[in-house]
Protein backbone atom coordinates (compact mmCIF):
# COMPACT_ATOMS: atom_id res chain seq x y z
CA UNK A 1 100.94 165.46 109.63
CA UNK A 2 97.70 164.87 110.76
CA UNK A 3 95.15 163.97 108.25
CA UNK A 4 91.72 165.89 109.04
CA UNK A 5 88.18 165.72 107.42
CA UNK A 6 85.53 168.49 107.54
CA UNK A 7 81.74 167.45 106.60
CA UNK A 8 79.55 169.92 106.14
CA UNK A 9 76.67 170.21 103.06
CA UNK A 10 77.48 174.09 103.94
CA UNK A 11 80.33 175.14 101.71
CA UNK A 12 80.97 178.81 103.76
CA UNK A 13 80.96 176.72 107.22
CA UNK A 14 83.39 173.92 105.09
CA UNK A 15 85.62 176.44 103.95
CA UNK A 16 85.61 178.93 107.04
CA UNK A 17 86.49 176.02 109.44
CA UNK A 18 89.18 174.90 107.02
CA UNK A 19 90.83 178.68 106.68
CA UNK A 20 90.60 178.95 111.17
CA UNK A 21 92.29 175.37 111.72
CA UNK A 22 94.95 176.21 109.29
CA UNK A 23 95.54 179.38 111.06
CA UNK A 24 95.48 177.70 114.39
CA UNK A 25 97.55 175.08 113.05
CA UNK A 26 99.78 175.98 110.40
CA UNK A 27 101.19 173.00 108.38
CA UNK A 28 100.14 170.73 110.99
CA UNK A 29 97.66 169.61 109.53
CA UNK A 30 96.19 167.80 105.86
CA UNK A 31 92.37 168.76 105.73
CA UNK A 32 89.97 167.84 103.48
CA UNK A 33 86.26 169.09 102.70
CA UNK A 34 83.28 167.09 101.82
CA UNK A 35 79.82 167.75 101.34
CA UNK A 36 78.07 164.86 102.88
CA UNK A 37 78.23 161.96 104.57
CA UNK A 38 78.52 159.59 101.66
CA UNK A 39 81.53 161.96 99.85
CA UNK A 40 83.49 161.78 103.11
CA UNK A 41 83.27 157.69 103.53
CA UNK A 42 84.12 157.51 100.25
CA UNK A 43 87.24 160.04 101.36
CA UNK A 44 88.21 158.22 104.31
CA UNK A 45 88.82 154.72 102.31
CA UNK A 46 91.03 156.23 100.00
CA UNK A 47 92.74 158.12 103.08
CA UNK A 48 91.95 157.20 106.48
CA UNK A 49 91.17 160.28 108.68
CA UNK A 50 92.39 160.95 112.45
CA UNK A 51 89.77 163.62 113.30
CA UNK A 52 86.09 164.01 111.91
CA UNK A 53 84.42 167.39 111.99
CA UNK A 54 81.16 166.73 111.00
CA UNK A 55 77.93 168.01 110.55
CA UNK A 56 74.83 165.79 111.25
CA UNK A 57 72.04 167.42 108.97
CA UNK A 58 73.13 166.99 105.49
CA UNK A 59 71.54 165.86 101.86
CA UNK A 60 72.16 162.43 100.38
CA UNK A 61 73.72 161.17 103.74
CA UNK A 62 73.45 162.51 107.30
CA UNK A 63 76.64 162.73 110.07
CA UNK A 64 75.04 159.77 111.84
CA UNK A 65 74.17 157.57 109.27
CA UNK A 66 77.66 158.40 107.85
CA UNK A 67 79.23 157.19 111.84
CA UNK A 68 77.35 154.27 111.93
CA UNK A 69 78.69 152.88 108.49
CA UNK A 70 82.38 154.08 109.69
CA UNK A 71 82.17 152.34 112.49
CA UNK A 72 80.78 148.98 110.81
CA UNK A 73 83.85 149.34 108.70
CA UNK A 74 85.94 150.31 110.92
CA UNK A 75 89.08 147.09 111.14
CA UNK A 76 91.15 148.65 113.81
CA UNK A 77 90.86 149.15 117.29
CA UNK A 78 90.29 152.41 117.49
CA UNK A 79 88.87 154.85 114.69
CA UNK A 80 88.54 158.27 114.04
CA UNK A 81 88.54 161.63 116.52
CA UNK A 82 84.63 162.75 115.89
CA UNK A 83 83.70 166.29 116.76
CA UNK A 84 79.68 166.61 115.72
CA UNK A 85 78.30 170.03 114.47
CA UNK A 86 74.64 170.76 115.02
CA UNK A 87 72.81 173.80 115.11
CA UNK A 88 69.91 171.76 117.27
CA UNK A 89 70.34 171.05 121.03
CA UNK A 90 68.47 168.23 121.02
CA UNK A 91 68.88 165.26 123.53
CA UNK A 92 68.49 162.50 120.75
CA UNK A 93 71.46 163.45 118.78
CA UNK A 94 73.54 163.70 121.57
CA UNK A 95 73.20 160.09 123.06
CA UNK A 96 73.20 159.23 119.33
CA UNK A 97 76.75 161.19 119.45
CA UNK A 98 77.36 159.37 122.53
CA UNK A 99 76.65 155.79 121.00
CA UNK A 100 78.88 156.32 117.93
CA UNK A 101 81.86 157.72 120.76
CA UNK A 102 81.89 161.07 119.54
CA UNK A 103 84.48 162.98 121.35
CA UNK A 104 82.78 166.40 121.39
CA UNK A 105 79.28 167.54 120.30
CA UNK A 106 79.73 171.81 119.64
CA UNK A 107 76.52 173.51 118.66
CA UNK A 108 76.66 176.12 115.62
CA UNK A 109 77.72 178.52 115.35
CA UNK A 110 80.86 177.21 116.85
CA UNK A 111 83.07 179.29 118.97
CA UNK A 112 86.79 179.53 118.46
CA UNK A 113 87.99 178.86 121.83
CA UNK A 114 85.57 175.61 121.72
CA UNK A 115 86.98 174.44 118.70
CA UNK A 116 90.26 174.65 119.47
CA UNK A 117 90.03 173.36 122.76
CA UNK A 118 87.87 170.21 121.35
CA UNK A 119 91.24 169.79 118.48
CA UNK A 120 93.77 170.08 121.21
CA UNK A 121 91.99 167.15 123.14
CA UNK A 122 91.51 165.38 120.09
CA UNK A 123 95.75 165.56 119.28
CA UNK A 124 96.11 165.01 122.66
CA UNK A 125 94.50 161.48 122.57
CA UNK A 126 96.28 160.44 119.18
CA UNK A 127 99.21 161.37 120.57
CA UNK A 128 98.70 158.73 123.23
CA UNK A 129 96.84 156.63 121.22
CA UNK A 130 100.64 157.02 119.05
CA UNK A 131 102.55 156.42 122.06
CA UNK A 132 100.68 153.36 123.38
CA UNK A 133 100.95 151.87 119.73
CA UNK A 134 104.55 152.53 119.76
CA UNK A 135 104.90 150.52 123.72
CA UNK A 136 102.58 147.73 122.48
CA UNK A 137 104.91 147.21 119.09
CA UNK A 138 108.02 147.51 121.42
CA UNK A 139 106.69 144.74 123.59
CA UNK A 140 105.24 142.29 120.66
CA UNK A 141 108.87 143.21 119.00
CA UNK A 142 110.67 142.20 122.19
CA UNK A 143 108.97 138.97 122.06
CA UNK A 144 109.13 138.19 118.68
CA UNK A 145 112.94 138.54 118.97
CA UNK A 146 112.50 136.36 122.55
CA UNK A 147 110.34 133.48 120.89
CA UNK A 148 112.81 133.38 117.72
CA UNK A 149 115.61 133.02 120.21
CA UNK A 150 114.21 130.60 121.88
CA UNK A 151 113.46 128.61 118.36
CA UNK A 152 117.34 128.85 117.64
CA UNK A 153 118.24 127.64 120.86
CA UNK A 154 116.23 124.34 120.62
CA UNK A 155 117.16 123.88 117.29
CA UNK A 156 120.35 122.30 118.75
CA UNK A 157 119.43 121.31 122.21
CA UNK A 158 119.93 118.30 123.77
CA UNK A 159 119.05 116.89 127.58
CA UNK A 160 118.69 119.17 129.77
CA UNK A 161 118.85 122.15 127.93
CA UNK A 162 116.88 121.03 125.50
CA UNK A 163 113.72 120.64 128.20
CA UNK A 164 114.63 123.80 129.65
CA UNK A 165 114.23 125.76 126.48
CA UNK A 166 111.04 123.88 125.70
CA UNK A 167 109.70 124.55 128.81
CA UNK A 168 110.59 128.80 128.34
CA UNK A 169 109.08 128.63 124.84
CA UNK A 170 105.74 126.96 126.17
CA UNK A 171 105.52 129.15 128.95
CA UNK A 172 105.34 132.06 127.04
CA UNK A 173 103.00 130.16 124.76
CA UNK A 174 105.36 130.12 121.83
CA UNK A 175 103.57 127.41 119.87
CA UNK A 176 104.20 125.88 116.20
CA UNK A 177 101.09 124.79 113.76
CA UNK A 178 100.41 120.96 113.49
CA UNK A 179 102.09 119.57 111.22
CA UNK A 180 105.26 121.83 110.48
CA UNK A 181 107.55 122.42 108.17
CA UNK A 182 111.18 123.21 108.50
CA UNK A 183 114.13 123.89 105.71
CA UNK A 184 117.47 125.09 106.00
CA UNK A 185 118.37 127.67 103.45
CA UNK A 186 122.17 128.12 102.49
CA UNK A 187 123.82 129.90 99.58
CA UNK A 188 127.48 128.53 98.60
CA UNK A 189 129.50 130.21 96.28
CA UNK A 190 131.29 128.34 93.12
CA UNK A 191 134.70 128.98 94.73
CA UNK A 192 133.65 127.72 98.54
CA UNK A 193 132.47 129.64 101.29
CA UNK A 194 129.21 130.86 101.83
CA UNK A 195 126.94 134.31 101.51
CA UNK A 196 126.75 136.02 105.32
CA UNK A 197 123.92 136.92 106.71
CA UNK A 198 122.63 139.73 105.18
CA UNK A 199 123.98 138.76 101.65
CA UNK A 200 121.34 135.92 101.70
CA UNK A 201 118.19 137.84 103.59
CA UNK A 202 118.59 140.09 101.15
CA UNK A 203 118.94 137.98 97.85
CA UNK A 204 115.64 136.05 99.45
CA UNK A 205 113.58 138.86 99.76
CA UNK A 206 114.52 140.36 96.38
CA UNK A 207 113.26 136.65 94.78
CA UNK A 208 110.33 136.05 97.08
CA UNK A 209 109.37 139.02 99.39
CA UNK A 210 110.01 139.63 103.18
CA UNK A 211 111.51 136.74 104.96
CA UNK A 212 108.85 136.78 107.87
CA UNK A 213 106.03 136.93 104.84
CA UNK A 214 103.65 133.89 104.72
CA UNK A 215 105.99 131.52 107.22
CA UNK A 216 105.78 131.18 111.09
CA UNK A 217 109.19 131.70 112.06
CA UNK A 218 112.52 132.87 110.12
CA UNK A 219 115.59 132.74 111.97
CA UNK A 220 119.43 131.85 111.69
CA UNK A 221 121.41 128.73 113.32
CA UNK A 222 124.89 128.44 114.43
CA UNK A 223 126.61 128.43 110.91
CA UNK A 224 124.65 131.52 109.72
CA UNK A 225 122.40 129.28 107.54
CA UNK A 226 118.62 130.61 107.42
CA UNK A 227 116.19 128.40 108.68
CA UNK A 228 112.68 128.87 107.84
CA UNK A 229 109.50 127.03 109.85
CA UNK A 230 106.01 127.00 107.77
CA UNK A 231 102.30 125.00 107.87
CA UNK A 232 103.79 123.71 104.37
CA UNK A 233 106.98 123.36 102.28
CA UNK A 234 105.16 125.17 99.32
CA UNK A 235 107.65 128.62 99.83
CA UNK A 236 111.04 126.25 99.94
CA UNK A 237 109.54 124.58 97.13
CA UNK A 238 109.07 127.96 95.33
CA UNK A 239 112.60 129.44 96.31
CA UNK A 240 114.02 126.29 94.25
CA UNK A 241 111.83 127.17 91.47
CA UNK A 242 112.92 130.42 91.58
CA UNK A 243 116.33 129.74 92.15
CA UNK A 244 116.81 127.31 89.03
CA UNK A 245 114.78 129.72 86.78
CA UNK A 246 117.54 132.27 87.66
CA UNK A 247 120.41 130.64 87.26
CA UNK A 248 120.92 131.04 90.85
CA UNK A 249 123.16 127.87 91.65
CA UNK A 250 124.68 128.18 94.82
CA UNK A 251 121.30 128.47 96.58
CA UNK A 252 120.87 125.50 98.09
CA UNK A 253 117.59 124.16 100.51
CA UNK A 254 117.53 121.44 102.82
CA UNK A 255 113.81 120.28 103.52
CA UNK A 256 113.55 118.63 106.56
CA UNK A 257 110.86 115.84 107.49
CA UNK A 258 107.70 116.99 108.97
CA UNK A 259 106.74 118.02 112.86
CA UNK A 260 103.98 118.28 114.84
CA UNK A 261 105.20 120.52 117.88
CA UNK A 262 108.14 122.01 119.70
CA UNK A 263 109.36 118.34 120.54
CA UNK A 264 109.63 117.67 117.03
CA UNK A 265 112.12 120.94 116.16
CA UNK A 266 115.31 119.48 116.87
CA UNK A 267 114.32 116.17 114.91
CA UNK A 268 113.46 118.19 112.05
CA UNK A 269 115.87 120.16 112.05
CA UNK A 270 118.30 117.95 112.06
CA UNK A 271 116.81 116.07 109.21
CA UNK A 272 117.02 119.20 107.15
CA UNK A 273 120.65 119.98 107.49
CA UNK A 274 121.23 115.82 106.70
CA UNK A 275 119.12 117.36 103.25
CA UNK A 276 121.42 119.91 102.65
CA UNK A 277 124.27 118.11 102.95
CA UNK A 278 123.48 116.01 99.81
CA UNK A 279 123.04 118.98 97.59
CA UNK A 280 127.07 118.64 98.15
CA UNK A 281 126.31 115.14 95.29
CA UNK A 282 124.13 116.75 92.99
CA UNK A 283 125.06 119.48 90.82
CA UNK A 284 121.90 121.71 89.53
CA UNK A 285 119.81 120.02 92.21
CA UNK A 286 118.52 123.08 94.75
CA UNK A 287 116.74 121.30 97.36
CA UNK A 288 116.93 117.43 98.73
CA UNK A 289 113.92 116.08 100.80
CA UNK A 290 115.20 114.19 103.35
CA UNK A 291 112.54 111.63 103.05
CA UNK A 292 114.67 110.51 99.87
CA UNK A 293 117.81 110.82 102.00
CA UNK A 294 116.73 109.26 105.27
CA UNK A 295 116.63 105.84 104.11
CA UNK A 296 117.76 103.11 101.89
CA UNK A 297 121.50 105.03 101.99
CA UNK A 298 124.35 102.91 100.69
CA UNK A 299 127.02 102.63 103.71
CA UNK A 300 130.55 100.87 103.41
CA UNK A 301 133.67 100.56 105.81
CA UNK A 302 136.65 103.27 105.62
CA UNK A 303 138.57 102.52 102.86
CA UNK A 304 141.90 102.48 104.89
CA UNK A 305 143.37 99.97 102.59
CA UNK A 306 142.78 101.37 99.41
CA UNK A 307 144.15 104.93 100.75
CA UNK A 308 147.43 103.42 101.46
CA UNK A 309 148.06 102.25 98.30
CA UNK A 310 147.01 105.39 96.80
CA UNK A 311 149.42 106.98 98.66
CA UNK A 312 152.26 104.71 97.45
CA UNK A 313 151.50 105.03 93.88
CA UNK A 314 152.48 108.65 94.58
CA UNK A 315 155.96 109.31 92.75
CA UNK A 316 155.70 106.64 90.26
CA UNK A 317 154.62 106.69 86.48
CA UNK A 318 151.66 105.08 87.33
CA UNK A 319 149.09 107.65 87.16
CA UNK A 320 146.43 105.83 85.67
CA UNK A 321 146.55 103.35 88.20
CA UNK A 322 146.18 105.77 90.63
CA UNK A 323 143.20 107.51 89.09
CA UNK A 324 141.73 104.20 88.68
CA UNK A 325 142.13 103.73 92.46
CA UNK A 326 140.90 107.18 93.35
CA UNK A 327 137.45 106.29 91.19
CA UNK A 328 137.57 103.19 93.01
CA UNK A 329 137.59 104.94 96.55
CA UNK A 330 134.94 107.40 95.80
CA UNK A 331 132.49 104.52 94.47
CA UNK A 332 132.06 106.86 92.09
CA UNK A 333 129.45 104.63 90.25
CA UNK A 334 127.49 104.37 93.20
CA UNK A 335 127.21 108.14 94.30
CA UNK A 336 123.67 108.56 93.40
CA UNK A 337 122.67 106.26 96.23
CA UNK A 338 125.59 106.62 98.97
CA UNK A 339 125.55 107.93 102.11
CA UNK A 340 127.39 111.06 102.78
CA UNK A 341 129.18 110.50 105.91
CA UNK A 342 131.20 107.55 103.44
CA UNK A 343 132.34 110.34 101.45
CA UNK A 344 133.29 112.49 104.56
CA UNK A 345 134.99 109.69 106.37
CA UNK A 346 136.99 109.17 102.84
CA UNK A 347 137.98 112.72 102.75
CA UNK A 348 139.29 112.95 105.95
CA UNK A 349 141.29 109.74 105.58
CA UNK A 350 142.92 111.05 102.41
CA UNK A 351 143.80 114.45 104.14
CA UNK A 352 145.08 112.75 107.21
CA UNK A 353 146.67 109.00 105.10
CA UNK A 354 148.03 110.86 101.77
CA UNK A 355 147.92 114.83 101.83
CA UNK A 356 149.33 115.84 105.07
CA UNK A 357 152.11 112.34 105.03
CA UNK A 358 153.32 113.35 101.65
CA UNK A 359 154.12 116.75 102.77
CA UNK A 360 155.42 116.00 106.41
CA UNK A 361 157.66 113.20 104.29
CA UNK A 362 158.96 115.65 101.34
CA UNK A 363 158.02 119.42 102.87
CA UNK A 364 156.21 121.91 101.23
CA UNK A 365 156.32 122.40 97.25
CA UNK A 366 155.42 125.09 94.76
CA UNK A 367 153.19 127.69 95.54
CA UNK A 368 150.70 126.63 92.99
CA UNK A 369 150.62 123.23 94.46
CA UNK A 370 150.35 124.36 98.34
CA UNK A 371 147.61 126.31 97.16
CA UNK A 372 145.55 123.77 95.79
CA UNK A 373 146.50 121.56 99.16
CA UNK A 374 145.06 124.01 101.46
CA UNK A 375 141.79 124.69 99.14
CA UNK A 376 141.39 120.65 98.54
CA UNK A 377 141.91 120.29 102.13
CA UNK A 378 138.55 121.23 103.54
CA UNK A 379 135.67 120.34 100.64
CA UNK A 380 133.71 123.35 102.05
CA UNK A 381 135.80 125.31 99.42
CA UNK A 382 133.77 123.79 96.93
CA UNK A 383 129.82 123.85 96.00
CA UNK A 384 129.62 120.55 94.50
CA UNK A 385 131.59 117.22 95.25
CA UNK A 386 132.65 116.75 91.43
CA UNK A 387 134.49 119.92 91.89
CA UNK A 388 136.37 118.63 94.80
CA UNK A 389 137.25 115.86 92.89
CA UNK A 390 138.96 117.31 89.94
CA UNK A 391 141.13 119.68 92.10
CA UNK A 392 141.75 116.57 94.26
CA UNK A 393 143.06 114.50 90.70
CA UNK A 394 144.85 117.76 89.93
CA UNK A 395 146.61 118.03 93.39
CA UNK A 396 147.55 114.39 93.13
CA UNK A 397 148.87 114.41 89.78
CA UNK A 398 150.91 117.45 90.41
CA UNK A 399 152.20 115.80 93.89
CA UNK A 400 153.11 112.55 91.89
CA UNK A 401 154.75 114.50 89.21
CA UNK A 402 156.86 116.52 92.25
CA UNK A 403 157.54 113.76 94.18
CA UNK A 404 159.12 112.01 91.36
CA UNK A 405 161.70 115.11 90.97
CA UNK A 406 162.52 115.07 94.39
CA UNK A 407 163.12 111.71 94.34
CA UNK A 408 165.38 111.58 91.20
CA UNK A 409 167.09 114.76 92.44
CA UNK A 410 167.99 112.51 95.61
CA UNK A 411 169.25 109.64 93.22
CA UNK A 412 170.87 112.15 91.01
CA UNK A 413 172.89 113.52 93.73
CA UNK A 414 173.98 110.11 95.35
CA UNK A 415 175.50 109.87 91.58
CA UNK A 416 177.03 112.97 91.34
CA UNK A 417 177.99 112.73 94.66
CA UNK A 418 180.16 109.28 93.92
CA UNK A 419 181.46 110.60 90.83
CA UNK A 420 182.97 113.66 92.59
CA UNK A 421 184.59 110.89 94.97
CA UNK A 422 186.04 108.68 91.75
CA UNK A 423 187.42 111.83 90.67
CA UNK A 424 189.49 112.63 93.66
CA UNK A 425 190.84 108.88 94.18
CA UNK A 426 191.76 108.34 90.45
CA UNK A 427 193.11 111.69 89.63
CA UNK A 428 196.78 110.11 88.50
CA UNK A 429 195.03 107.72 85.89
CA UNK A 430 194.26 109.31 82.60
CA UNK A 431 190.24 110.21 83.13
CA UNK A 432 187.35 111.91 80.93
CA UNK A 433 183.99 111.95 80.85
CA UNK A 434 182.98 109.77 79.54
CA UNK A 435 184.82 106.84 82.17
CA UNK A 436 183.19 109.21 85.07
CA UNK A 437 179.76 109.32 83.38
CA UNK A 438 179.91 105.07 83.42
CA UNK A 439 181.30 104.53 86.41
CA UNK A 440 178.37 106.41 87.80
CA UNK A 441 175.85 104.58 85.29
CA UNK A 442 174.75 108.20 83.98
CA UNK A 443 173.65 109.59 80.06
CA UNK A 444 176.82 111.20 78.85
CA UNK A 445 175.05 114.40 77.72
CA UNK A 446 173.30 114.62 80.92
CA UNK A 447 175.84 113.87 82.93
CA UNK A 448 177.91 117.04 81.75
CA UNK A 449 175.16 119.42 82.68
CA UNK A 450 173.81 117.70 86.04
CA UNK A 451 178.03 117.45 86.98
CA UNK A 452 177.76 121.38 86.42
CA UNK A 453 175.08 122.07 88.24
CA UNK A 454 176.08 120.15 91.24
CA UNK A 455 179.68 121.41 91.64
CA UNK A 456 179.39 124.73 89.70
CA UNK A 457 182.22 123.57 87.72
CA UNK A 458 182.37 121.47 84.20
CA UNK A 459 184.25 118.56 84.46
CA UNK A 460 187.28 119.47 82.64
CA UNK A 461 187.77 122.45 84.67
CA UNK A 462 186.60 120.22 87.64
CA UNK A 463 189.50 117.43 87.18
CA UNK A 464 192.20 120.45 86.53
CA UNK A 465 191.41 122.23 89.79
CA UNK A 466 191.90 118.45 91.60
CA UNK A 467 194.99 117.90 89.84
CA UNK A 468 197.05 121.04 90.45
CA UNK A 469 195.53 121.07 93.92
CA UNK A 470 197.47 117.75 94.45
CA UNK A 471 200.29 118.70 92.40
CA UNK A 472 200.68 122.17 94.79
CA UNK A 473 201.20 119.92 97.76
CA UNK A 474 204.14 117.47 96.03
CA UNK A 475 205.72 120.92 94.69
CA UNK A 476 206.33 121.50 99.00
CA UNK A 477 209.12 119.19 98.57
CA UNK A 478 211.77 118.90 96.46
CA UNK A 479 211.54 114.88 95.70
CA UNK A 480 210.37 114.75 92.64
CA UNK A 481 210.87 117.15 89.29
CA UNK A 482 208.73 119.11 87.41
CA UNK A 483 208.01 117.06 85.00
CA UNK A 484 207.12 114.01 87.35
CA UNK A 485 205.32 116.43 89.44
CA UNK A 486 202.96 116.29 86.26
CA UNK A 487 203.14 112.61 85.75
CA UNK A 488 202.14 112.14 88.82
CA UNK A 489 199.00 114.14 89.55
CA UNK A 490 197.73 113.01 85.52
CA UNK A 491 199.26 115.20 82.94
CA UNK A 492 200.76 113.89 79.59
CA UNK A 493 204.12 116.41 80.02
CA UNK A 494 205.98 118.74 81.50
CA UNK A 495 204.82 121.32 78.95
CA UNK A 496 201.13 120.44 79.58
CA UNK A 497 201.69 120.65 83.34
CA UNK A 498 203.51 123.95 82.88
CA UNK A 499 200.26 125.49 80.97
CA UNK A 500 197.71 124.67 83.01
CA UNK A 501 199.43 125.14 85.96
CA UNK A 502 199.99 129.24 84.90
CA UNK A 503 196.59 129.18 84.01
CA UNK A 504 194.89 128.42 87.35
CA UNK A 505 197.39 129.52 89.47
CA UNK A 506 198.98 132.66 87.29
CA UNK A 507 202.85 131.35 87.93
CA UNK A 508 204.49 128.47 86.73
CA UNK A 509 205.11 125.84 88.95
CA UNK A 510 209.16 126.50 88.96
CA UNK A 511 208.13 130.19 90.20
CA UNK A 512 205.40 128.82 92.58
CA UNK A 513 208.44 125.82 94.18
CA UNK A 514 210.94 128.65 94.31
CA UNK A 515 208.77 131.01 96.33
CA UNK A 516 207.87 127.88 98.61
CA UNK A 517 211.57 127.36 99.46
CA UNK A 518 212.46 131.14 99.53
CA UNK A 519 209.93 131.96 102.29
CA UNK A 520 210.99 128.39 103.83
């Protein structure tokens, strides 16, 4: 709708006009009335106006006294649509018209057909003027998106594409104020992983306005962190204000060291992302300079050694020792003032050195513990490193505490496995238990339940099955007796034979010898 302002100290010409353009026009257009020159600036400040009808004789302030201050305060390019009114045709107001760029100059009283013809040319102009506002913001869009682009590419460049980018960006006089400032923003959530994209545009704007408000260039890198490029650090500084006033603790800034021109981007950008990798060591803390980080680091050779014997501690009842150890790998003491890649060279040896052998050696365990493998696996599952490290003591304990069972199930079954063999050699001799139990070196009480488990059988009912198995095979020929067919495979008597014979095999063993020899 376009917004239209009649002038006019004439209150039937102010109203008349306003009841034929509405007529002409319909809803088209928002007009409003005013009685003089001063009424109407005062009008246009609060609204701007498109088109000016205008009068030029009026009380209090005339039409040109009232263009010249409009076009003193006029900011943008282009103001207003003027059409002047005058009932005198007189060659001073018209090149007075013509110095203020006053569209149309109609002389009361004003024909219809003029007027509209004057309004028509007057929408026809805004409509361009519309249209060429429209191709200009297209083409300053196009290469806003174009110069941020180019930024992200030589955030990362190197060589030759590094001087080719630089030499794009300069051609098209994409420029940076001297000195810069450039942070890399990054929200990590308490459980790992980070906020996309939009998730984190939108939780900066709702804590400190617009990203593109008040900095020279906001735009993404490769991992989808948002890097922001400033004359100062003073917003970075006040999105970790923010941030720590609202418990916001996953936002996370790396501030990187100070540039003075496109050659200086990749530098600092690098810097920054160094920055916000040590937010990793300090819970609470939202954004690291990297003029604390850059030097004065504390650096120390892989700790190859001391991972190996970690990993044989694994399995044994020393878990103190191994905690010990793990403290002593981490430096934990000295993690104010290390230097991160120590702690990401140490991680990746105890992935590779202790995680990954112990389960190629012993294969994959409970859920619960594969679980916590995978997630301790890759610290980008967690926000802060003393996180890691309690799932890390948690996943060794529970591996140590697995380990151990596997192993003892091994040694359990070598045992079981022997006694099962003593069993079947010494059948004839009078056996229990208890002789099985300590030949094998094995708790009585546990002994009877781990015997069970591994052969599904107790071991009375165990050493029965043995003996009338044996006993079936001298009953094939007709040697020996009964009675020293019992003797022979272990049994007291003939009467003890006889019973638990019938009760495994549901005949007695004279019935099970005759049936032999009748089918012979």
């Amino acid at each position: 709708m376009r917004q239209l302002l009649i002038v006019d100290d004439e209150k039937n010409i102010r109203l008349g006009l306003k009841v034929m353009i509405e007529r002409e026009w319909g809803g088209a257009c928002e007009i409003r009335l005013a009685a003089n020159g001063r009424e109407a600036l005062e009008m246009h400040r609060l609204q701007p106006a498109e088109i000016v009808i205008t009068d030029i004789r009026m009380p209090v302030m005339n039409g040109m006294e009232m263009l010249a201050q409009l076009r003193l305060e006029q900011r943008a390019a282009e103001g207003p649509i003027v059409l002047v009114l005058s009932g005198y045709d007189e060659f001073e107001y018209a090149k007075t018209a013509i110095r203020f760029q006053v569209r149309d100059y109609l002389l009361k009283p004003i024909r219809r057909e003029d007027l509209f013809e004057a309004l028509a040319r007057a929408q026809e102009e805004l409509d361009s003027r519309t249209s060429d506002a429209q191709r200009v913001d297209a083409v300053q869009d196009y290469k806003k998106r174009l110069r941020l682009a180019g930024l992200g590419q030589l955030l990362e460049a190197e060589g030759a594409e590094l001087e080719r980018v630089r030499g794009e960006l300069a051609a098209e006089g994409a420029e940076l104020c001297t000195p810069f400032s450039l942070a890399v923003v990054s929200y990590r959530h308490e459980q790992g992983g980070s906020m996309d994209r939009e998730e984190l545009a939108a939780l900066i704007e709702r804590l400190d306005g617009p990203l593109a408000s008040g900095c020279q260039a906001a735009l993404w890198d490769r991992e989808g962190r948002l890097v922001l490029i400033d004359s100062s650090a003073e917003r970075v500084v006040r999105l970790a204000q923010l941030a720590e006033k609202r418990e916001l603790g996953g936002l996370l800034i790396g501030l990187g060291l100070a540039g003075s021109g496109l050659d200086d981007l990749p530098r600092c950008y690098r810097s920054a992302c160094r920055a916000l990798q040590y937010t990793f060591l300090h819970p609470g803390v939202h954004l690291v300079d990297a003029r604390v980080v850059e030097g004065g680091r504390e650096m120390f050779p892989p700790p190859e050694e001391e991972v190996r014997m970690l990993g044989n501690l694994l399995g044994t009842d020393r878990q103190k020792e191994m905690n010990e150890r793990l403290y002593r790998i981490f430096r934990i003491d000295q993690l104010a003032r290390i230097d991160i890649a120590y702690i990401q060279q140490t991680v990746r040896l105890i992935n590779e050195k202790v995680l990954d052998e112990v389960f190629r050696r012993y294969g994959e365990a409970s859920m619960e513990v594969l679980k916590l493998y995978r997630r301790v696996g890759d610290w980008n599952n967690f926000r802060y490193f003393h996180d890691y490290f309690r799932s890390l003591e948690n996943l060794l304990s529970s591996l140590n505490d697995y380990i151990k069972q596997v192993r003892l199930a091994y040694t359990e079954n070598e045992n079981l496995k022997e006694a099962v063999a003593f069993i079947e050699a010494n059948y004839a001799r009078p056996l229990n238990m208890a002789t099985v139990s300590n030949h094998v070196s094995l708790n009585y009480s546990y002994f009877s339940e781990a015997f069970k488990a591994y052969t599904g059988e107790s071991f009375v009912v165990y050493l029965k099955k043995v003996r009338i198995e044996q006993a079936k095979k001298l009953l094939e020929g007709r040697e020996l007796k009964l009675s020293e067919v019992g003797e022979a495979v272990g049994l007291e008597n003939a009467k003890q034979f006889a019973r638990v014979f019938k009760e495994l095999e549901g005949i007695s063993p004279h019935e099970y010898r005759s049936k032999l020899h009748t089918r012979g």
